[in-house]
N, C-alpha and C. Protein backbone atom coordinates (compact mmCIF):
# COMPACT_ATOMS: atom_id res chain seq x y z
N UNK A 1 -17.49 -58.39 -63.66
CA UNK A 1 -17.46 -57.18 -62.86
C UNK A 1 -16.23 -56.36 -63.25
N UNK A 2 -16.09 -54.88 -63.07
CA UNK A 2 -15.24 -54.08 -64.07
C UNK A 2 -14.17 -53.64 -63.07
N UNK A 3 -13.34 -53.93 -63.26
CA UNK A 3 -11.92 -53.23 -62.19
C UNK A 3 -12.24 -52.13 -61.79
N UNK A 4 -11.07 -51.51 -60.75
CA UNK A 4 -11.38 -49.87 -60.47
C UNK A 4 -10.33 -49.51 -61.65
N UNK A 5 -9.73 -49.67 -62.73
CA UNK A 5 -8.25 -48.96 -62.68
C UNK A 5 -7.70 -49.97 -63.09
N UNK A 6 -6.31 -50.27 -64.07
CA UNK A 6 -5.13 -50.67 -64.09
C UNK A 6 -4.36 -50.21 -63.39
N UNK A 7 -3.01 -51.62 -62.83
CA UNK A 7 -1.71 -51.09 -62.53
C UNK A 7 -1.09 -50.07 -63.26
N UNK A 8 -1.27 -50.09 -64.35
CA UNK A 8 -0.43 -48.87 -64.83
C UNK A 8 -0.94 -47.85 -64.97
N UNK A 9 -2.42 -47.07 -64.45
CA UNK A 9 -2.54 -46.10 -64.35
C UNK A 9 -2.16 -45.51 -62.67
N UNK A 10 -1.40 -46.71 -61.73
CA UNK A 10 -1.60 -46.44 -60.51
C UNK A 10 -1.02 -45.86 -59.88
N UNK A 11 -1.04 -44.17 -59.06
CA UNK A 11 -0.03 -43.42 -58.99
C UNK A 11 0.16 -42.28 -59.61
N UNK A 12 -0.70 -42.19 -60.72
CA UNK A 12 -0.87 -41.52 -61.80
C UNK A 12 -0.58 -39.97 -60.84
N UNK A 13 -1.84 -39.54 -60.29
CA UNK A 13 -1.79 -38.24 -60.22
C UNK A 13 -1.37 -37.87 -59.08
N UNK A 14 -0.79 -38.58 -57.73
CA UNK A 14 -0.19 -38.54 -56.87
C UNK A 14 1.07 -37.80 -57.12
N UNK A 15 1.64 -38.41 -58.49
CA UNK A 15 3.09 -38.06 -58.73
C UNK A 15 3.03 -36.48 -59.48
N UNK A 16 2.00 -36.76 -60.34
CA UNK A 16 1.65 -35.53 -61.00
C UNK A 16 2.09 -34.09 -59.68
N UNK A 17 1.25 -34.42 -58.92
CA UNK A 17 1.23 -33.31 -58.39
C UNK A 17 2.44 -32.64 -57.06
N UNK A 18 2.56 -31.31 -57.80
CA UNK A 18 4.02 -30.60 -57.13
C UNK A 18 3.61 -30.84 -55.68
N UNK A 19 5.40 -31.17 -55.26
CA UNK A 19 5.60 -30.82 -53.74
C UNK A 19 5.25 -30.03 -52.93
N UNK A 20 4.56 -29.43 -51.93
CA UNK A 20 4.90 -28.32 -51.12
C UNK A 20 5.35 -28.53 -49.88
N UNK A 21 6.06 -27.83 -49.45
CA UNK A 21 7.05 -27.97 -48.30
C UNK A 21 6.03 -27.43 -47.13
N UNK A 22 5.82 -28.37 -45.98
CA UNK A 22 4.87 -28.06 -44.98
C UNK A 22 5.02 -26.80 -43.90
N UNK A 23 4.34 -26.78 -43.71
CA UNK A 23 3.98 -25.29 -42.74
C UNK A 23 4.76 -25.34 -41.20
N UNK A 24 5.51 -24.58 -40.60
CA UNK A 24 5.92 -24.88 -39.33
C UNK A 24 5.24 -24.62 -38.26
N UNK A 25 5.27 -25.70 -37.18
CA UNK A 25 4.35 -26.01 -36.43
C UNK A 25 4.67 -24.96 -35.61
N UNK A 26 3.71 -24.17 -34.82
CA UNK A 26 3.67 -23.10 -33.68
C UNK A 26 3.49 -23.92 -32.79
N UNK A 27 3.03 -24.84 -32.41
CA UNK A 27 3.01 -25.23 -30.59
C UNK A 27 3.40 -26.29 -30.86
N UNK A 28 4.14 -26.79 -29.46
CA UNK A 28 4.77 -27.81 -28.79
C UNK A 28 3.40 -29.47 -29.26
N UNK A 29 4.02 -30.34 -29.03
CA UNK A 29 3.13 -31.32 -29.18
C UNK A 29 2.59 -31.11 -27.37
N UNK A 30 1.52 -31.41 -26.88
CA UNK A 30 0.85 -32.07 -25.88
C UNK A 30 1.50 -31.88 -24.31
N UNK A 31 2.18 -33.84 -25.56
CA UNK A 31 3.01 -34.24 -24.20
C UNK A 31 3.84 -33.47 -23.94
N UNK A 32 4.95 -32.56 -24.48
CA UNK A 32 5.95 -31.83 -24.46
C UNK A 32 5.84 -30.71 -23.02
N UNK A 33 4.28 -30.09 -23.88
CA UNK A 33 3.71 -29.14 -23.10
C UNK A 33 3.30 -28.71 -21.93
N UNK A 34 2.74 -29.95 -21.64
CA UNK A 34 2.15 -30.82 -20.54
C UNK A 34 3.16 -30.88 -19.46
N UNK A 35 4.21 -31.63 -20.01
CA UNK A 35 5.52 -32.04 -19.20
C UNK A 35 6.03 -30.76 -18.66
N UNK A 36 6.56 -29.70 -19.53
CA UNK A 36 7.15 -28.18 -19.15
C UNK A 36 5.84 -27.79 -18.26
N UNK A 37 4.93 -27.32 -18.55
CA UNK A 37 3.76 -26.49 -17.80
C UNK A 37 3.80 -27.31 -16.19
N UNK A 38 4.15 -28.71 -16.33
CA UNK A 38 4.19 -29.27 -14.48
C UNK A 38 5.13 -28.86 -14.26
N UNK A 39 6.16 -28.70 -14.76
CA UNK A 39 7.84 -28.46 -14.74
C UNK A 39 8.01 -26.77 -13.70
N UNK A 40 7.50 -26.25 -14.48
CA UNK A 40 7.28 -24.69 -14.32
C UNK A 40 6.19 -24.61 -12.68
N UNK A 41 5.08 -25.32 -12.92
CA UNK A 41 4.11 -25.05 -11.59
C UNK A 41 5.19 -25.67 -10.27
N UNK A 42 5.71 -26.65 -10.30
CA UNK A 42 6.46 -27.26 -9.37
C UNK A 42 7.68 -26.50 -8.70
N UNK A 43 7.83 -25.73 -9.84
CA UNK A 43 9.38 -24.89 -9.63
C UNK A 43 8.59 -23.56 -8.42
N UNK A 44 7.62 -22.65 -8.94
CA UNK A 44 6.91 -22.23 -8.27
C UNK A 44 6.22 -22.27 -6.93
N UNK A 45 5.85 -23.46 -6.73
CA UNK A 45 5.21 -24.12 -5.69
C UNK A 45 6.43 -23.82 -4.83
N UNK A 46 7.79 -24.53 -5.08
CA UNK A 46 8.67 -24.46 -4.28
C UNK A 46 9.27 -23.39 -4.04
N UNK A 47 9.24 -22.30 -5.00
CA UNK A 47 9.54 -20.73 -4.52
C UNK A 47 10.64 -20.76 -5.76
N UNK A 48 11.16 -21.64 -6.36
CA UNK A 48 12.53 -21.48 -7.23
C UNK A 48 12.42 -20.32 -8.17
N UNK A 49 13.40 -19.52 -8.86
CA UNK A 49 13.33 -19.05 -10.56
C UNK A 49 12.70 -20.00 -11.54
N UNK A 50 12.23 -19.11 -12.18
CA UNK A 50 11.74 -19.57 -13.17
C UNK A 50 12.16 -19.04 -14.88
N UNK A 51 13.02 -19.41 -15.71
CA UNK A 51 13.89 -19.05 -16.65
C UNK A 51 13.05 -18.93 -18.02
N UNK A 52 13.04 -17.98 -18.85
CA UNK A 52 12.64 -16.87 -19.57
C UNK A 52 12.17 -18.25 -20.93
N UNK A 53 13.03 -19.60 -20.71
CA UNK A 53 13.17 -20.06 -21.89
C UNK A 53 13.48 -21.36 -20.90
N UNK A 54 12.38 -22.13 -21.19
CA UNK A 54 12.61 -23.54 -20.16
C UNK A 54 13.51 -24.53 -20.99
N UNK A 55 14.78 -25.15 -21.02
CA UNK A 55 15.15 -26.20 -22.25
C UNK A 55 14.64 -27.44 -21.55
N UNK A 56 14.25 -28.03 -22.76
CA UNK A 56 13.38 -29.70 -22.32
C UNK A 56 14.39 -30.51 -22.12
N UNK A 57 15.69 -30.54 -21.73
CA UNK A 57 16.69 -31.33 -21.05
C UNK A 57 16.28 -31.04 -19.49
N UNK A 58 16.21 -30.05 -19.15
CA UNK A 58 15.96 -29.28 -17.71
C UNK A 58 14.97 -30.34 -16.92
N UNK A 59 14.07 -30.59 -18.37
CA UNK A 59 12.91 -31.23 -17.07
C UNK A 59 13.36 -32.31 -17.16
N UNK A 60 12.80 -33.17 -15.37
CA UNK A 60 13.63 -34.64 -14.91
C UNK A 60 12.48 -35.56 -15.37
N UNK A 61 12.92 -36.74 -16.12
CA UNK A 61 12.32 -37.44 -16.84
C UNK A 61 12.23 -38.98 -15.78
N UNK A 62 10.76 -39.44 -15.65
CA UNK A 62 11.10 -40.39 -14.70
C UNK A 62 11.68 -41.38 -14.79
N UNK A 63 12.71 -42.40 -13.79
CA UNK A 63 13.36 -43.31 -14.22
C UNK A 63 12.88 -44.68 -14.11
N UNK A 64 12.62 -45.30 -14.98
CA UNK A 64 12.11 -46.75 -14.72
C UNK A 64 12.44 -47.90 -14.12
């Protein structure tokens, strides 16, 4: 039965091919999102300000 390939062809065109430097992500992951968007409704609910630019230190992270 016939191999796929030698070790030494292995890698071959992986390497061949140029780098490109990845695209920057526009939205928050999920969880991030998720977390701020309760962050923000809660602040509301209670009547508080609500700041132009939420920093993800701000929101209270639960303690175990």
């Amino acid at each position: 039965m016939p191999t796929h390939g030698s070790m030494t062809k292995a890698g071959k065109v992986r390497n061949q091919t140029p780098k490109i430097p990845p695209k920057p992500k526009r939205n928050l992951p999920p969880r991030i999102r998720n977390r701020r968007e309760y962050w923000i409704r809660k602040r509301r609910e209670a009547g508080l300000p609500i700041p132009t630019v939420v920093p993800p230190s701000s929101v209270p992270r639960k303690k175990s």
